[in-house]
N, C-alpha and C. Protein backbone atom coordinates (compact mmCIF):
# COMPACT_ATOMS: atom_id res chain seq x y z
N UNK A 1 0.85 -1.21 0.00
CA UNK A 1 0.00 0.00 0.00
C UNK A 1 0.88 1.25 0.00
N UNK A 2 0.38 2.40 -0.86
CA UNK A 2 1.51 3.27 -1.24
C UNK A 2 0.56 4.32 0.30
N UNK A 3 1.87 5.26 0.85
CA UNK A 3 1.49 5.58 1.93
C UNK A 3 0.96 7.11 0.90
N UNK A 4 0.04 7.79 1.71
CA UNK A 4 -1.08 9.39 1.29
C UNK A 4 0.27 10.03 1.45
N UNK A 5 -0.26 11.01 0.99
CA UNK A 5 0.62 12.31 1.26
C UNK A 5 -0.24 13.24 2.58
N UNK A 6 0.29 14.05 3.57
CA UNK A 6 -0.73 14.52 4.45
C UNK A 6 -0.61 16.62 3.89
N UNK A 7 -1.41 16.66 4.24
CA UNK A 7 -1.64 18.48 3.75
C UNK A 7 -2.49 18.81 5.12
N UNK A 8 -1.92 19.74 5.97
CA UNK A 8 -2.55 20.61 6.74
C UNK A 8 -2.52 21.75 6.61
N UNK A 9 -4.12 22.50 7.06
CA UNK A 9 -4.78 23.73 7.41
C UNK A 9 -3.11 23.91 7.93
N UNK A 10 -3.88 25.22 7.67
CA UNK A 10 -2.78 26.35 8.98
C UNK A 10 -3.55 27.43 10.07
N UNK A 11 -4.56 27.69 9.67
CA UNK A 11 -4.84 29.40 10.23
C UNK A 11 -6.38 28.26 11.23
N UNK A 12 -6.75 28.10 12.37
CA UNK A 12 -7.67 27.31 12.68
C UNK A 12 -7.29 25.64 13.06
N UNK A 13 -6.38 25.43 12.83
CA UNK A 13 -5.66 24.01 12.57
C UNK A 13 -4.29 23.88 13.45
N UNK A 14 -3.38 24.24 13.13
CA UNK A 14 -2.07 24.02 13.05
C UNK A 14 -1.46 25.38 14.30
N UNK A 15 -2.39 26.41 13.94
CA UNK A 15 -2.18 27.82 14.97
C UNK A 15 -3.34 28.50 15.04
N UNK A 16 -3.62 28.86 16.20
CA UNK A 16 -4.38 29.82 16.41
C UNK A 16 -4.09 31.50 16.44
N UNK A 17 -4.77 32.22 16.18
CA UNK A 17 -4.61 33.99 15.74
C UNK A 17 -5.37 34.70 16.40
N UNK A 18 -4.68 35.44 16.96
CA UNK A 18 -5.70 36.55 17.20
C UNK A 18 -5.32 37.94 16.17
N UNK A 19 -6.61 37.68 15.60
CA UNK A 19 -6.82 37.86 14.13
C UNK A 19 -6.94 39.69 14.24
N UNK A 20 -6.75 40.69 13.27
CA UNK A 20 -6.97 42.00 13.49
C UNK A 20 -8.50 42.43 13.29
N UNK A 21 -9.05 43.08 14.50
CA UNK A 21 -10.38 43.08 14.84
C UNK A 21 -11.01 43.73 13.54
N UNK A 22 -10.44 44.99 13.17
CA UNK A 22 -10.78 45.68 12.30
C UNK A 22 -10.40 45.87 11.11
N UNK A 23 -10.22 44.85 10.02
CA UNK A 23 -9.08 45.12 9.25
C UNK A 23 -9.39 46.19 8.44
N UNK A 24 -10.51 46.62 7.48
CA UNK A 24 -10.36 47.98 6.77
C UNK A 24 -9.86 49.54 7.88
N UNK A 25 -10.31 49.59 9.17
CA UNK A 25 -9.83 50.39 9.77
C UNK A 25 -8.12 50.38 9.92
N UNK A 26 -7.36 48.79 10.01
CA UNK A 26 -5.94 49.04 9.98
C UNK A 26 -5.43 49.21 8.87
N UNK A 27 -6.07 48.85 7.67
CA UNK A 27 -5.34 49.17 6.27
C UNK A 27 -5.71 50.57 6.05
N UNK A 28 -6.87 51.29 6.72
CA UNK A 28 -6.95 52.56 6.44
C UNK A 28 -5.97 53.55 7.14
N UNK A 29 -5.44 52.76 8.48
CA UNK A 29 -4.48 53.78 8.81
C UNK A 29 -3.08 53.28 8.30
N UNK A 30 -3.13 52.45 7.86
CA UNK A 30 -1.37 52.29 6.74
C UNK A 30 -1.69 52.57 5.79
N UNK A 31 -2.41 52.93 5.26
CA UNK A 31 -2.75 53.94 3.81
C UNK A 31 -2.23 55.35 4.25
N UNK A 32 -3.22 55.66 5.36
CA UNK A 32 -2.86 57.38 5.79
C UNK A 32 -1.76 57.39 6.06
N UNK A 33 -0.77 56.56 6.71
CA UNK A 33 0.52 56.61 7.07
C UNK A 33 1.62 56.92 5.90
N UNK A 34 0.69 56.55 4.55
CA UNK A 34 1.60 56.22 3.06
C UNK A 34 1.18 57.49 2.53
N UNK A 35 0.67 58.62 3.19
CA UNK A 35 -0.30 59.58 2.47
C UNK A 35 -0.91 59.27 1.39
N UNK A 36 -1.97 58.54 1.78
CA UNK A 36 -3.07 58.17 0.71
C UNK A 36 -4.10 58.86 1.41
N UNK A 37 -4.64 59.33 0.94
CA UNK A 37 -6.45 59.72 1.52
C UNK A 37 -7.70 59.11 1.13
N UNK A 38 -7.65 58.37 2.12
CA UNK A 38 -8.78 57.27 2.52
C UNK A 38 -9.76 58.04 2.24
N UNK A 39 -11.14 57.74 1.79
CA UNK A 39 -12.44 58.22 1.22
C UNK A 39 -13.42 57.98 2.82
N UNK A 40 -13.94 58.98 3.03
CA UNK A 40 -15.00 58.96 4.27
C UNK A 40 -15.32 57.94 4.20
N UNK A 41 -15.80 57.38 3.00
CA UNK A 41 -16.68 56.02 3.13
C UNK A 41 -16.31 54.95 3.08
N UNK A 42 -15.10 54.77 3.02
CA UNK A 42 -13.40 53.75 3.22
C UNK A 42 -14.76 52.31 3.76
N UNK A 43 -14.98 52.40 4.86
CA UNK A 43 -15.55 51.54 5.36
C UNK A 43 -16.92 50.25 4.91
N UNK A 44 -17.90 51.39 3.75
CA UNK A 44 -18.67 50.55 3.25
C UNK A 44 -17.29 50.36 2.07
N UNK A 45 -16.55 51.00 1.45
CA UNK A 45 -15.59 50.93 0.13
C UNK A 45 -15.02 49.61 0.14
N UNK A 46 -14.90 49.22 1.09
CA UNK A 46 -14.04 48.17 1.82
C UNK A 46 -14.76 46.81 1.57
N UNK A 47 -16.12 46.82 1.81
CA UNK A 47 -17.11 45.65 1.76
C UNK A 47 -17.79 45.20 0.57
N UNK A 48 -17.46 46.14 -0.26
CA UNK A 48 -18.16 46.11 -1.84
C UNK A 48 -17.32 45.36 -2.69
N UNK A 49 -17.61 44.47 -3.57
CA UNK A 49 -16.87 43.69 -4.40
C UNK A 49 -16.75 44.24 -5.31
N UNK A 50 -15.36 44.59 -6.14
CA UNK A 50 -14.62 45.50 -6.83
C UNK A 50 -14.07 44.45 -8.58
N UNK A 51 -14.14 43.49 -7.87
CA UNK A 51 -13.27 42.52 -9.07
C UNK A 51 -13.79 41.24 -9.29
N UNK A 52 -14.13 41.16 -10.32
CA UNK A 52 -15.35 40.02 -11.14
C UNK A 52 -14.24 39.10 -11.14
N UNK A 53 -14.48 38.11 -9.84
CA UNK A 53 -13.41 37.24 -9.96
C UNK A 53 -14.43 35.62 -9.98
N UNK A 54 -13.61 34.69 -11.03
CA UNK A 54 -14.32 33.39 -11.32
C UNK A 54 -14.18 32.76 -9.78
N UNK A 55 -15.85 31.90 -9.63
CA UNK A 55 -16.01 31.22 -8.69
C UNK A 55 -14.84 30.48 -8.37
N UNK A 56 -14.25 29.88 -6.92
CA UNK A 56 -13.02 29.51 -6.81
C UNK A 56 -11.66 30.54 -6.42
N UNK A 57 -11.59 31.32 -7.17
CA UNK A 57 -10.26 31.91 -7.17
C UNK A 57 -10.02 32.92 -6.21
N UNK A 58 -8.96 33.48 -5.81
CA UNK A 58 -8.39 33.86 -4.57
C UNK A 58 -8.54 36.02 -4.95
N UNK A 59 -8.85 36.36 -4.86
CA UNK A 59 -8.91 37.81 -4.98
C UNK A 59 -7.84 38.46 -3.54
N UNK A 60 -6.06 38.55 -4.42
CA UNK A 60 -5.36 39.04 -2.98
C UNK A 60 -5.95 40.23 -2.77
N UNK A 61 -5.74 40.21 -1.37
CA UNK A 61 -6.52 41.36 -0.66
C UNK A 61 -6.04 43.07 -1.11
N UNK A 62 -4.07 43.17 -1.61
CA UNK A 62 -3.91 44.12 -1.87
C UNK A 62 -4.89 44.46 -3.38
N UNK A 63 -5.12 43.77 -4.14
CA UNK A 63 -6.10 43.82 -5.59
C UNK A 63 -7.18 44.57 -4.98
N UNK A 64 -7.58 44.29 -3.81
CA UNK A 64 -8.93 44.35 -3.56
C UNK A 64 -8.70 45.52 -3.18
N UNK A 65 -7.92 46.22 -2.24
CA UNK A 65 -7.73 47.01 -1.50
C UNK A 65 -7.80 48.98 -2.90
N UNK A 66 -6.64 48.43 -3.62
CA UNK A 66 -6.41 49.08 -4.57
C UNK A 66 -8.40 49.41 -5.35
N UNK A 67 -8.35 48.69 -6.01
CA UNK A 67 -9.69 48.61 -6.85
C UNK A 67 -10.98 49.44 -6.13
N UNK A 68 -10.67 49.10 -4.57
CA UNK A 68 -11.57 50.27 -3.89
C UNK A 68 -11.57 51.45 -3.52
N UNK A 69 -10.38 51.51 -3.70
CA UNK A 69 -9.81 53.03 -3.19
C UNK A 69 -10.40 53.76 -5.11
N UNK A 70 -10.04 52.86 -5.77
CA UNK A 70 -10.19 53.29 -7.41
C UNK A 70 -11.55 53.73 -7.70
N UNK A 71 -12.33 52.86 -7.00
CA UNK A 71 -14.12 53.38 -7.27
C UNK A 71 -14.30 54.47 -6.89
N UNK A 72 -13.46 54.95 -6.09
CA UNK A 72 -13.70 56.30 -5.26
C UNK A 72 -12.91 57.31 -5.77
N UNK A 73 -12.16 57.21 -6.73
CA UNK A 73 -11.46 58.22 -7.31
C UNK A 73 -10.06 58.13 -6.97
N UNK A 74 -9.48 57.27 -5.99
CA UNK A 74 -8.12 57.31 -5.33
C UNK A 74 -7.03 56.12 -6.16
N UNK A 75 -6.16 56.54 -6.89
CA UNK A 75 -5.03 55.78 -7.74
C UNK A 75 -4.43 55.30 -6.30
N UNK A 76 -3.89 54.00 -6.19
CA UNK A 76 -2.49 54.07 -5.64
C UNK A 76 -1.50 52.80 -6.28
N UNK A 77 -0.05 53.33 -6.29
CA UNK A 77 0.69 52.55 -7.03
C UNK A 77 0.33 50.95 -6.24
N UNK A 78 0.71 49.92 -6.63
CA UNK A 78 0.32 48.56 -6.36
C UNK A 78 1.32 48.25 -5.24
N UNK A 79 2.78 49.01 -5.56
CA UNK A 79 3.54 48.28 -4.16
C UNK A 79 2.62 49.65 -2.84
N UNK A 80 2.37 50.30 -2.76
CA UNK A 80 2.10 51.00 -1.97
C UNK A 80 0.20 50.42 -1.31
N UNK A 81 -0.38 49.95 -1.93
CA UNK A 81 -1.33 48.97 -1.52
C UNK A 81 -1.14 47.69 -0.83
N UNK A 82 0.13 47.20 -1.48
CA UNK A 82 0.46 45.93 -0.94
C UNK A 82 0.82 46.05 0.46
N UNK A 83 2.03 46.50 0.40
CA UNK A 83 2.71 46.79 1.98
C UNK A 83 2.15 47.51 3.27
N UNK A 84 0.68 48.14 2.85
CA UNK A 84 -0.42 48.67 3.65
C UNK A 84 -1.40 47.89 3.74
N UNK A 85 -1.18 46.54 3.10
CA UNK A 85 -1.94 45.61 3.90
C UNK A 85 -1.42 44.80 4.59
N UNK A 86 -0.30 44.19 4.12
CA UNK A 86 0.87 43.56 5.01
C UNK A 86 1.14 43.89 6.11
N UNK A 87 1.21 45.35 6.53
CA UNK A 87 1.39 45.73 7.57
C UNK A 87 0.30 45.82 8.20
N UNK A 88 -0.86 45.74 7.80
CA UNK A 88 -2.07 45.94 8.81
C UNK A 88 -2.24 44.67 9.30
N UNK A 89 -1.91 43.94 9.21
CA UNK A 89 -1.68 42.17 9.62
C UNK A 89 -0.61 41.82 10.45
N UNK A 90 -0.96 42.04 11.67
CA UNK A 90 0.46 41.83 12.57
C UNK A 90 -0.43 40.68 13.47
N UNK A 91 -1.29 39.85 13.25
CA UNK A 91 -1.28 38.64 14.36
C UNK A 91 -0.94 38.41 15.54
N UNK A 92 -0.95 38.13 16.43
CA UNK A 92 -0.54 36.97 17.43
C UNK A 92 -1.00 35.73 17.32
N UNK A 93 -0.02 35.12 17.36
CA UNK A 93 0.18 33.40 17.10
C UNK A 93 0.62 32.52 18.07
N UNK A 94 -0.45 31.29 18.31
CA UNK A 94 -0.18 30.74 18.97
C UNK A 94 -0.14 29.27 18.39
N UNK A 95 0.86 28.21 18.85
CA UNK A 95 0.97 27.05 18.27
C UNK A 95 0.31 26.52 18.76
N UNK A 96 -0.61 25.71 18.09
CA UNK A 96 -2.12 24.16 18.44
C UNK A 96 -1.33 23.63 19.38
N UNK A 97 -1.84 23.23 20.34
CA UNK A 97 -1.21 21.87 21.33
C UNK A 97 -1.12 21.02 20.30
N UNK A 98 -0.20 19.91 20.16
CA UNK A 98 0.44 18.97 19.29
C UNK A 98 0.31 19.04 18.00
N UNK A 99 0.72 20.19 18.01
CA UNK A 99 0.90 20.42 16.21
C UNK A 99 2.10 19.80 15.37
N UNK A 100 3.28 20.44 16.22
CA UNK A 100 4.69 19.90 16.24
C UNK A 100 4.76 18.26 15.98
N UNK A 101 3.60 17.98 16.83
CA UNK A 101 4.38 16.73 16.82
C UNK A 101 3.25 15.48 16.04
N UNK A 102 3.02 16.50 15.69
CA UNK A 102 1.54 15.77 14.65
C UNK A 102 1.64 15.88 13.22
N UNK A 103 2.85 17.33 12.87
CA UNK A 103 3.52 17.52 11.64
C UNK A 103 4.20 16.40 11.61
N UNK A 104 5.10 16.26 12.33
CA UNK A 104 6.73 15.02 12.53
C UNK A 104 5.92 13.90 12.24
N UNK A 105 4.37 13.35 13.10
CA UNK A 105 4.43 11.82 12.28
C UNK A 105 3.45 11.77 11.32
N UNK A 106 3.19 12.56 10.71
CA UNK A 106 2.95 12.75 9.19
C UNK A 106 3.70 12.44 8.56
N UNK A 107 5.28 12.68 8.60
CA UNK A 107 6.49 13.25 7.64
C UNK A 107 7.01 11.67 7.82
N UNK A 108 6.75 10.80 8.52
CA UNK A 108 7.53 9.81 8.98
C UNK A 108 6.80 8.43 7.79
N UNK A 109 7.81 8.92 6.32
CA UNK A 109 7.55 8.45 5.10
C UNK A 109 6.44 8.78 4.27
N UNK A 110 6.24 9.66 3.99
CA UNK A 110 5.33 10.33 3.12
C UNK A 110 5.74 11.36 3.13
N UNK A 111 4.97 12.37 2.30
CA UNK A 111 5.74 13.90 2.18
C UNK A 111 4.63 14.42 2.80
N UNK A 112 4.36 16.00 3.20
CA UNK A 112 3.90 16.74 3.77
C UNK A 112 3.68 17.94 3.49
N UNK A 113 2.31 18.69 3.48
CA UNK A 113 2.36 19.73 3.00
C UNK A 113 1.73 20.37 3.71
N UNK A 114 1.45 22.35 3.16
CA UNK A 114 0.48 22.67 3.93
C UNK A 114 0.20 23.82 3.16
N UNK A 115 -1.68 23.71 3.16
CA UNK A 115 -2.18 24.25 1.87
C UNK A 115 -3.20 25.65 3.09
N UNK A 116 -3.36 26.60 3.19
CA UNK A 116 -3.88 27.58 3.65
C UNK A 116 -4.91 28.75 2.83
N UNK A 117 -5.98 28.95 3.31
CA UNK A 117 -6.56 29.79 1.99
C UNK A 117 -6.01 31.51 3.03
N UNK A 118 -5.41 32.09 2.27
CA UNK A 118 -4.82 33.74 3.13
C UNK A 118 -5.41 34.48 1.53
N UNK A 119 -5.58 35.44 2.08
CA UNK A 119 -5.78 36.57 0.55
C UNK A 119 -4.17 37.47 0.81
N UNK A 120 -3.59 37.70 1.96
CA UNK A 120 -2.81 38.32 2.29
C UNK A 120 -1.26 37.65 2.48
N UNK A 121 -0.62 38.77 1.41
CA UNK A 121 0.54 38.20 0.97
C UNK A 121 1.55 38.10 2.02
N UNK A 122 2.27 37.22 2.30
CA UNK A 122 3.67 36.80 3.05
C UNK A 122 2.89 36.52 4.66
N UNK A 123 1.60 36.36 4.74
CA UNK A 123 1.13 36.33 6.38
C UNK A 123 1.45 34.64 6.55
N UNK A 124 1.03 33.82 5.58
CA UNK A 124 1.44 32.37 5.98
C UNK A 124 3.09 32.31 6.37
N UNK A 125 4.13 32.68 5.16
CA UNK A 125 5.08 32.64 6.18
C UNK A 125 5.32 33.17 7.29
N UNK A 126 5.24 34.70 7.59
CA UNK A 126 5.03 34.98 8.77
C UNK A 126 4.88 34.78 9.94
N UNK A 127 3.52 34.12 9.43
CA UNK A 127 3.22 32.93 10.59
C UNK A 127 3.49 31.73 11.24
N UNK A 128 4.41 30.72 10.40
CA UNK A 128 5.00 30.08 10.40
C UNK A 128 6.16 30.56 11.48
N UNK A 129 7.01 31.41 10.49
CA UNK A 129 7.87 31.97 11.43
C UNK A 129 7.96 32.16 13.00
N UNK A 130 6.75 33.12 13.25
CA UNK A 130 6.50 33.43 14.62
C UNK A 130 6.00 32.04 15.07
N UNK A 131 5.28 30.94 14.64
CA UNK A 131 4.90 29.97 15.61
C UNK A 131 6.11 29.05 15.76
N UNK A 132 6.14 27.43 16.74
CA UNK A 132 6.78 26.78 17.13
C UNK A 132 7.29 25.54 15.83
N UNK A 133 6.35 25.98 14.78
CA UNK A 133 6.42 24.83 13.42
C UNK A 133 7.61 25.32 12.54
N UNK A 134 8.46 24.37 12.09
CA UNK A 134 9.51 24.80 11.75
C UNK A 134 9.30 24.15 9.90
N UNK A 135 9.32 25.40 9.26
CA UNK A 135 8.51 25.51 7.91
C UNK A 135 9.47 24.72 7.40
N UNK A 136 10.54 23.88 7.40
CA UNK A 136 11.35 23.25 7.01
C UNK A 136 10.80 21.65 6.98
N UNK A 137 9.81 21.76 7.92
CA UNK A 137 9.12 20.05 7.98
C UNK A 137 7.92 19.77 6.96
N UNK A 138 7.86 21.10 6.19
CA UNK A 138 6.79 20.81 4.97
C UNK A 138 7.36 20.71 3.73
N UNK A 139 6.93 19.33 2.94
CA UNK A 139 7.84 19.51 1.69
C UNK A 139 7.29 20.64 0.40
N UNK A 140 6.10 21.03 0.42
CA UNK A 140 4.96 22.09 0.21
C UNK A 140 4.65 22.96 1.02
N UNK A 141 4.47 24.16 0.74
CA UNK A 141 3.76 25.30 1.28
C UNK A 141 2.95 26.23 0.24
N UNK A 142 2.29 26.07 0.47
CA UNK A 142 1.00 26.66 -0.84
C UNK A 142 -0.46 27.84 -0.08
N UNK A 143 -0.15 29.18 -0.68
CA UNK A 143 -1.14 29.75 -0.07
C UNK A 143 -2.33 29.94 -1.24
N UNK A 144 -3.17 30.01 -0.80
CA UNK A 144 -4.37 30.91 -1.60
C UNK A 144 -3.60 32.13 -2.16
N UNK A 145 -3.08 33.38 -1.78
CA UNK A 145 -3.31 34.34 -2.21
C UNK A 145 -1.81 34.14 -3.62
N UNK A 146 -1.15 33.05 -3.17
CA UNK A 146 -0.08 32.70 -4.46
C UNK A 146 -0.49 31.70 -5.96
N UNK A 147 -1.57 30.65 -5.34
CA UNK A 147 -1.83 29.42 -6.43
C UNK A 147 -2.47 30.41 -7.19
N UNK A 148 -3.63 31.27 -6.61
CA UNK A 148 -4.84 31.80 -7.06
C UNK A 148 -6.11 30.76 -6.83
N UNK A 149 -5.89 30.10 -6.16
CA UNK A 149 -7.53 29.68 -6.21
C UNK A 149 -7.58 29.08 -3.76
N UNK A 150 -9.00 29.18 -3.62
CA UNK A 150 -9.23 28.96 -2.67
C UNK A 150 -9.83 27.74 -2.34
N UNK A 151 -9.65 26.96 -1.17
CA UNK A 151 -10.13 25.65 -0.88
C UNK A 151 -11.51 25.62 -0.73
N UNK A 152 -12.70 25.31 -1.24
CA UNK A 152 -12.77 24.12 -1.61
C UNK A 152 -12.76 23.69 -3.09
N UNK A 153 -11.98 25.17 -3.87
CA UNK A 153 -11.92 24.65 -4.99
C UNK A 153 -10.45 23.65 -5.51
N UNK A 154 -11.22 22.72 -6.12
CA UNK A 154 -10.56 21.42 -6.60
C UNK A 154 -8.69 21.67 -7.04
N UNK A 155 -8.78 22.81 -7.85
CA UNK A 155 -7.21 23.51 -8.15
C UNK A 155 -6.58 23.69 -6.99
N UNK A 156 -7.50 24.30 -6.01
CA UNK A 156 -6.64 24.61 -4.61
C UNK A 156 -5.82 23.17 -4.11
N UNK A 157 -6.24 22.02 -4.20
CA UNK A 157 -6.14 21.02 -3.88
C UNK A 157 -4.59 20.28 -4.89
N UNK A 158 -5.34 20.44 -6.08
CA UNK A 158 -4.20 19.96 -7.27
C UNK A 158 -2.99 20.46 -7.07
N UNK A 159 -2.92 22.17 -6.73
CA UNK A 159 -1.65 22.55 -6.59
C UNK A 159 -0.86 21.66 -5.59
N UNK A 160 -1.06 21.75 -4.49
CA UNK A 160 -0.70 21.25 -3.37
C UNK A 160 -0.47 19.36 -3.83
N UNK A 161 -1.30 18.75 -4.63
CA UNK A 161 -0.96 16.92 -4.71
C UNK A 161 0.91 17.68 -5.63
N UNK A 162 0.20 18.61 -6.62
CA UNK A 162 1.24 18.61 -7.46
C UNK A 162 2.74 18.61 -7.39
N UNK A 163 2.44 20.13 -6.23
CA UNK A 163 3.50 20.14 -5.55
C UNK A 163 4.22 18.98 -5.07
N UNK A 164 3.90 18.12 -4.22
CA UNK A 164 3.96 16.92 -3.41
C UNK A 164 3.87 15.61 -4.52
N UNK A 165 3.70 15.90 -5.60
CA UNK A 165 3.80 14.72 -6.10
C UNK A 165 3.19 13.32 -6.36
N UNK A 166 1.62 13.90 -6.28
CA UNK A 166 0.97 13.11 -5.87
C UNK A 166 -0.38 13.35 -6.45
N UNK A 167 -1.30 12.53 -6.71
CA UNK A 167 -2.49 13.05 -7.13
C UNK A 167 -3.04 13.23 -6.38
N UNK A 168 -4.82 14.29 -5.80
CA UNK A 168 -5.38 14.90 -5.51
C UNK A 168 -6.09 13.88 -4.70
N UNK A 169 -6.56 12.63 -5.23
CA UNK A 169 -7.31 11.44 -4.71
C UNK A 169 -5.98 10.89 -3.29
N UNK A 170 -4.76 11.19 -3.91
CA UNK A 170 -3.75 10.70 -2.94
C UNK A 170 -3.60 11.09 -1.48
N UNK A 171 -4.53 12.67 -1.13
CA UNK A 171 -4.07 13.76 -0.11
C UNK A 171 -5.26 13.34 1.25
N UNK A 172 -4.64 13.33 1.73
CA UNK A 172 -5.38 13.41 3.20
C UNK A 172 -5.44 14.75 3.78
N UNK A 173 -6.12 15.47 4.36
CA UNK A 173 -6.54 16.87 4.58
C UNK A 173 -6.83 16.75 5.76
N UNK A 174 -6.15 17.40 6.80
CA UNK A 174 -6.24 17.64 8.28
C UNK A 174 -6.64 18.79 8.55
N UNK A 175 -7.86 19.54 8.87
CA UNK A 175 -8.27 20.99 8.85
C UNK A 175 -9.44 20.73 9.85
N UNK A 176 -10.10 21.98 10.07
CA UNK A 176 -10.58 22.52 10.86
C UNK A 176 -12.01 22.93 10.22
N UNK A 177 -12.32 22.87 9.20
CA UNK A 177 -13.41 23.44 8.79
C UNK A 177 -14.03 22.88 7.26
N UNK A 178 -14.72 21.94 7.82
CA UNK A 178 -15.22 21.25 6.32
C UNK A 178 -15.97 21.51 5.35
N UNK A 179 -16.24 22.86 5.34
CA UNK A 179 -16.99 23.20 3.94
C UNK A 179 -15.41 23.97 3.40
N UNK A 180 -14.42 23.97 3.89
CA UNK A 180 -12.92 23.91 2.72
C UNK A 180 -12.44 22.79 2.52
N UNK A 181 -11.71 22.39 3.77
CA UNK A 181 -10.80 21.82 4.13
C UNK A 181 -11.28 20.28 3.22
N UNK A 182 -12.56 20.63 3.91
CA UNK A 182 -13.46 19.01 3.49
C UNK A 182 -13.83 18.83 2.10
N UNK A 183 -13.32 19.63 1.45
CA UNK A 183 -13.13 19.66 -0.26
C UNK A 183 -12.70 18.79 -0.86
N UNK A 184 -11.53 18.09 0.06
CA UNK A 184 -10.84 17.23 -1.06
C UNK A 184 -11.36 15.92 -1.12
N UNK A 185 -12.75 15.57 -0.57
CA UNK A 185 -13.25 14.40 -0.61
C UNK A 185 -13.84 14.48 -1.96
N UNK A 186 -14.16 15.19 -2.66
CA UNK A 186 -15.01 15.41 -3.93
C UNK A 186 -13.50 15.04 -5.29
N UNK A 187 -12.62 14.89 -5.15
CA UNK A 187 -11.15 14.29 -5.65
C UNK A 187 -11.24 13.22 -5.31
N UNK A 188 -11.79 12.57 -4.08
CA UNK A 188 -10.96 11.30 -3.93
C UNK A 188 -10.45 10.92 -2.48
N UNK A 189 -9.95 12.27 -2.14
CA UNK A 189 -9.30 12.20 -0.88
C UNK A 189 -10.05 12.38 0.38
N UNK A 190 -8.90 12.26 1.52
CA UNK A 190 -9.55 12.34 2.77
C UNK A 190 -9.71 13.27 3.47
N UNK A 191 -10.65 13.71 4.39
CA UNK A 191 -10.47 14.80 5.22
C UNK A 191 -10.54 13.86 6.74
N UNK A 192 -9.99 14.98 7.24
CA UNK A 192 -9.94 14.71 8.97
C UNK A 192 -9.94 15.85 9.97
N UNK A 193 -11.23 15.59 10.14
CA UNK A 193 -11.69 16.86 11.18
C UNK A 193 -11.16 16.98 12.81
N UNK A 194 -10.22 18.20 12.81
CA UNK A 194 -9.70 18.03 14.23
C UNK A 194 -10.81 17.97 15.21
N UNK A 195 -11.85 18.80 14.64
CA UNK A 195 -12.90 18.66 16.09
C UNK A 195 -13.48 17.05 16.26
N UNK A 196 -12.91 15.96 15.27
CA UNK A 196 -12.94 14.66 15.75
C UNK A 196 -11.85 13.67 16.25
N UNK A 197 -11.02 14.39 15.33
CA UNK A 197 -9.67 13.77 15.61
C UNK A 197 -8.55 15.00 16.20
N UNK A 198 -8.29 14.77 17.61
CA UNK A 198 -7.44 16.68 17.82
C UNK A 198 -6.29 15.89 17.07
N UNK A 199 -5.04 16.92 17.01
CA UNK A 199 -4.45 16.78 17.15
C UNK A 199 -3.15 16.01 17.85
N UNK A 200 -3.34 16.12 19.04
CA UNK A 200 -2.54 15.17 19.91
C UNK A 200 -2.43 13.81 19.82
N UNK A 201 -3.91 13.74 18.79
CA UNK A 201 -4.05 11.90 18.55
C UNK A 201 -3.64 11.57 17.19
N UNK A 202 -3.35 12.39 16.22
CA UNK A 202 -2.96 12.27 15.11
C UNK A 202 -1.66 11.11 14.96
N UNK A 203 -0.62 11.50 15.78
CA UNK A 203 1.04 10.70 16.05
C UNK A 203 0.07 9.10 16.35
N UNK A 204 -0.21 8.67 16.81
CA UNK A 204 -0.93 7.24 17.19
C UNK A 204 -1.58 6.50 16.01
N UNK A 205 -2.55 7.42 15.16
CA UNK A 205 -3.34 7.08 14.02
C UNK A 205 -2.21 7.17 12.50
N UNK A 206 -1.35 8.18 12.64
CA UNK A 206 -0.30 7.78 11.27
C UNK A 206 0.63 6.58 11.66
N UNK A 207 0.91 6.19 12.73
CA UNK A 207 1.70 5.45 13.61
C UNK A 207 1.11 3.71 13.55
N UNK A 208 -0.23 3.63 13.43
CA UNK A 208 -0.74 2.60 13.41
C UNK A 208 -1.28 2.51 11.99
N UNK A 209 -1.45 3.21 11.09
CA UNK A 209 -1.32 3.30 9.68
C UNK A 209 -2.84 3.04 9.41
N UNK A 210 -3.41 3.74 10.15
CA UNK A 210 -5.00 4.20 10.08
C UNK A 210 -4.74 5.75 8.93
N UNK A 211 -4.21 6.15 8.78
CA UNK A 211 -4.65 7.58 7.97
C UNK A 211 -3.57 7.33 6.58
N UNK A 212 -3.44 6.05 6.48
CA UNK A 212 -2.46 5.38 4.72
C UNK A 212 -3.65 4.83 4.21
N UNK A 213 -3.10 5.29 2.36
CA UNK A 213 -4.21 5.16 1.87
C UNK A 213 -3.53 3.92 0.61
């Protein structure tokens, strides 16, 4: 029996965030910081969909950000959108109880990945960084706001077998939230819901070769 490949969530899964309460209010003040002048109405500007994007696909947040400021009359160059959202994304991160060690017996002969839907550029590494997971134990790292498409669409999935080497039917999916995560059963593959299976029990179940496919 050829062993799965495993792909874990990140944001809900793998780490927890305390996420930025307000985000058009913090990208509005790293705009003002960039002297941009935010439009009074920044706030509904913010909630309105700007970009006819095909079902599936990932709309990065700086696209979005830009395109609204544009309805309103406000140009701004694209690196100057970007890095005013980047920066409005400063997290706190905390590592899942047995994440660490639930990555490691994943990896223990099979490859490993980890597929995240972010609209916001460089926050998965980031995050990585600041948590206890050492981004070196994934042979994949694949965000939404880089493939272009979001989980539960089927591409979101392909990238990530591709990456890894593996077909889509091959991936086992460890996440947190099954109207994404739980996508890849419509391929073939498996999902595994931490709110059934935590974490901590994961090392026991790859270990006894319950999650090989």
């Amino acid at each position: 029996m050829t062993a799965s490949a495993v792909v874990f969530d990140l944001f809900g899964t793998l780490v927890t965030i305390d996420d930025t309460p307000e985000p058009a209010a913090a990208i509005a003040d790293e705009l003002t910081a960039r002297g941009v002048s935010v439009p009074d109405d920044w706030a509904a500007a913010y909630t309105e969909p700007h970009i006819d994007a095909q079902a599936g696909a990932e709309v990065p947040l700086p696209d979005h950000v830009a395109a609204a400021l544009d309805s309103r009359g406000i140009d701004v160059p694209d690196t100057t959108a970007r890095q005013a959202v980047i920066d409005a994304f400063e997290p706190t991160i905390e590592t899942a109880t047995g994440a660490v060690d639930a990555v490691a017996a994943a990896s223990e002969g099979r490859p490993v990945g980890l597929l995240s839907n972010c609209a916001v550029p460089e926050l998965v590494d980031r995050t990585l960084r600041r948590s206890t997971l050492d981004p070196a134990s994934f042979d994949a790292i694949v965000a939404s706001v880089d493939c272009g498409w979001r989980k539960p669409d089927p591409r979101a999935f392909a990238t990530i077998a591709d990456r890894l080497g593996v077909d889509s039917g091959d991936l086992v999916v460890v996440g947190d939230t099954p109207e994404t995560d739980g996508g890849i059963t419509d391929p073939g593959g498996e999902f595994v819901d931490i709110a059934d299976t935590p974490l901590p029990e994961l090392p026991v179940r790859f270990s006894e070769g319950e999650l090989c496919r």
